[in-house]
Protein backbone atom coordinates (compact mmCIF):
# COMPACT_ATOMS: atom_id res chain seq x y z
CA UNK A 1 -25.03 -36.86 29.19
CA UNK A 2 -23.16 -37.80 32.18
CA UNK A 3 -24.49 -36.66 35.50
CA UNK A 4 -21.78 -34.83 37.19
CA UNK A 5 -17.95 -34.20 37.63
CA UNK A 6 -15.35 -33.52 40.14
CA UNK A 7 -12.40 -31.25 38.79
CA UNK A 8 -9.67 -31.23 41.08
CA UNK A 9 -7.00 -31.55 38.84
CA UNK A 10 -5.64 -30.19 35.23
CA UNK A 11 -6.26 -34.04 34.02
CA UNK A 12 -9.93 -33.67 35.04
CA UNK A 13 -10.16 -30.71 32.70
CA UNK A 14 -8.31 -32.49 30.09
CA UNK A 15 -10.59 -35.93 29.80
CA UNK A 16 -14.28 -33.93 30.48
CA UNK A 17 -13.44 -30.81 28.07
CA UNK A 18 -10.42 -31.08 25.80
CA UNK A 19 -11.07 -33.73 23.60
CA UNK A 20 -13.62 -32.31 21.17
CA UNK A 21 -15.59 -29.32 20.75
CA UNK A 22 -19.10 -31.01 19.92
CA UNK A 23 -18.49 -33.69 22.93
CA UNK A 24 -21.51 -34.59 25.39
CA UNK A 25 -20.99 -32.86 28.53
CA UNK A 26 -22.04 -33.67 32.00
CA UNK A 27 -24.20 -31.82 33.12
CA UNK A 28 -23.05 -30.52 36.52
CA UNK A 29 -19.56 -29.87 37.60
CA UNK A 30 -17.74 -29.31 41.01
CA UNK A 31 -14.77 -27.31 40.95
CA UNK A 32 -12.68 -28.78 43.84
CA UNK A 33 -9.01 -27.11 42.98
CA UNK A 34 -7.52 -26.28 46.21
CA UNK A 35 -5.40 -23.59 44.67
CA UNK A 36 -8.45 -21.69 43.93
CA UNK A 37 -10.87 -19.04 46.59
CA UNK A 38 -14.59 -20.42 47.03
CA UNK A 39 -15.75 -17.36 45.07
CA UNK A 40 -13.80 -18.48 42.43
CA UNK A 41 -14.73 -22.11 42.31
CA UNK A 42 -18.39 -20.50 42.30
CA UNK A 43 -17.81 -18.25 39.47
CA UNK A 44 -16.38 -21.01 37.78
CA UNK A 45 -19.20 -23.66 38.01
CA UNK A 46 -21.67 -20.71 36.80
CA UNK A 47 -19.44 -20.26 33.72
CA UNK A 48 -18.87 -24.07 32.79
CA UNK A 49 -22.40 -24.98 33.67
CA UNK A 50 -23.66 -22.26 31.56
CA UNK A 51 -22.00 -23.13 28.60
CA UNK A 52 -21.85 -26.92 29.12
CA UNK A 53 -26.01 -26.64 28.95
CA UNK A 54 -26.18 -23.62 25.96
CA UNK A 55 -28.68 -25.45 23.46
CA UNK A 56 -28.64 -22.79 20.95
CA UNK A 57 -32.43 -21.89 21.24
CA UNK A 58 -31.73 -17.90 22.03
CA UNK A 59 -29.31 -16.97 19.45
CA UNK A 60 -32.06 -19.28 17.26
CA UNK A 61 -34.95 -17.14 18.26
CA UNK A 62 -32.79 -14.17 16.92
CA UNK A 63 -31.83 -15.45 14.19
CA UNK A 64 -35.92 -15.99 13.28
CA UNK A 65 -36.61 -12.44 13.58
CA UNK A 66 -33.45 -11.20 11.50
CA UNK A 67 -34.22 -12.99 8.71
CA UNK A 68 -37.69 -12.51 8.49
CA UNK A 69 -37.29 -8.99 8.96
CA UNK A 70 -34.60 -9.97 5.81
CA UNK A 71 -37.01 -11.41 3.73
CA UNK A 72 -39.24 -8.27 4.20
CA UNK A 73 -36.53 -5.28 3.32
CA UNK A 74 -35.60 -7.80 -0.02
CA UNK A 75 -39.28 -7.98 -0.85
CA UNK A 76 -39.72 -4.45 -0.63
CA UNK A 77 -36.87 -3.51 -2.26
CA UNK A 78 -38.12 -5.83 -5.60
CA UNK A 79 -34.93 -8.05 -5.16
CA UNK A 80 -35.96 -12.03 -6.27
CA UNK A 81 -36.00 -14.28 -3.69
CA UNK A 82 -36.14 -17.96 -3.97
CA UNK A 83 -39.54 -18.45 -4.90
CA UNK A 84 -42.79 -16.26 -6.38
CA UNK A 85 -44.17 -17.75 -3.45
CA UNK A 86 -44.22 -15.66 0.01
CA UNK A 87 -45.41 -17.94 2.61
CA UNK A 88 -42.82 -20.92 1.22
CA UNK A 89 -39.96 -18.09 1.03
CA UNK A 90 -40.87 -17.23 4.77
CA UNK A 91 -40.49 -20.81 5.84
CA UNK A 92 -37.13 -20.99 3.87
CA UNK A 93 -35.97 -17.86 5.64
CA UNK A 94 -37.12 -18.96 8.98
CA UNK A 95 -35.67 -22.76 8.73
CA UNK A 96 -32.39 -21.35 7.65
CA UNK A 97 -32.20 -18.72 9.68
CA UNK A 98 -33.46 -21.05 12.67
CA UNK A 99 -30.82 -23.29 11.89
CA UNK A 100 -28.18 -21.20 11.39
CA UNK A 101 -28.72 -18.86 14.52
CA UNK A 102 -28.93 -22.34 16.72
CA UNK A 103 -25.81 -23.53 15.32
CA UNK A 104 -23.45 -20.07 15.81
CA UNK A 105 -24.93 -19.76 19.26
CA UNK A 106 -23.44 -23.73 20.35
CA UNK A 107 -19.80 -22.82 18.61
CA UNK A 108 -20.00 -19.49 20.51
CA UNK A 109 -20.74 -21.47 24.01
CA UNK A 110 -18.33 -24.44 23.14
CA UNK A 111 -15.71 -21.59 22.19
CA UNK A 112 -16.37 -19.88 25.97
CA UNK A 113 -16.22 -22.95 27.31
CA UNK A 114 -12.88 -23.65 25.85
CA UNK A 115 -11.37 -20.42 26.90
CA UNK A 116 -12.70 -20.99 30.58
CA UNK A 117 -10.80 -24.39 30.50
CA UNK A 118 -7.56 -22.64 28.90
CA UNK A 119 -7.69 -20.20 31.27
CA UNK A 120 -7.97 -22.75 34.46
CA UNK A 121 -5.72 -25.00 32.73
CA UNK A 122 -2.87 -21.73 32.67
CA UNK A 123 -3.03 -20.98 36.69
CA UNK A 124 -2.93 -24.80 37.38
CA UNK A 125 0.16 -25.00 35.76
């Protein structure tokens, strides 16, 4: 990841964040637009940073106790699950769920990142 960025301008915002969702992002950014209030360069530094260093791990965690909880309310209802075996369909469920959860919660904070850079982009122009 690169270390930091200065966004001053709407071609900053196009070569650090428009060229792919699943790019490496630095890892800090200054907001230097002159257009823009302090507060506002403040509030959005929070937001970029935020998203820029999401890693998936919450909506993960989540994801670990919903399917689990799943794999309990299919077991008691009788429904077949993968395997006759419990402890090897819990580790199913939790690796897929795992997986799954980290992978919705980095499009979700790629996607808000996105729309934060759309939305400076539209009052720089």
């Amino acid at each position: 990841m690169k270390n930091s960025v200065s966004i001053s301008r709407i071609e900053d915002l196009k070569k650090y964040f428009r060229s792919s969702i699943f790019l490496s992002y630095p890892s800090s950014v200054e907001i230097n637009i002159p257009s823009f209030s302090e507060s506002e360069r403040t509030a959005y530094k929070k937001k970029i940073e935020s998203y820029i260093s999401e890693c998936g791990c919450e909506s993960g965690q989540h994801s670990i106790y919903y399917s689990v909880t799943i794999y309990i309310i299919l077991s008691l209802l009788g429904i077949k699950v993968p395997t006759e075996y419990h402890l090897l369909n819990i580790i199913i469920f939790i690796f897929f769920g795992a997986t799954t959860g980290k992978l919705l919660g980095l499009i979700k904070a790629r996607i808000r990142l996105h729309r934060i850079i759309i939305e400076i982009e539209s009052r720089l122009k």
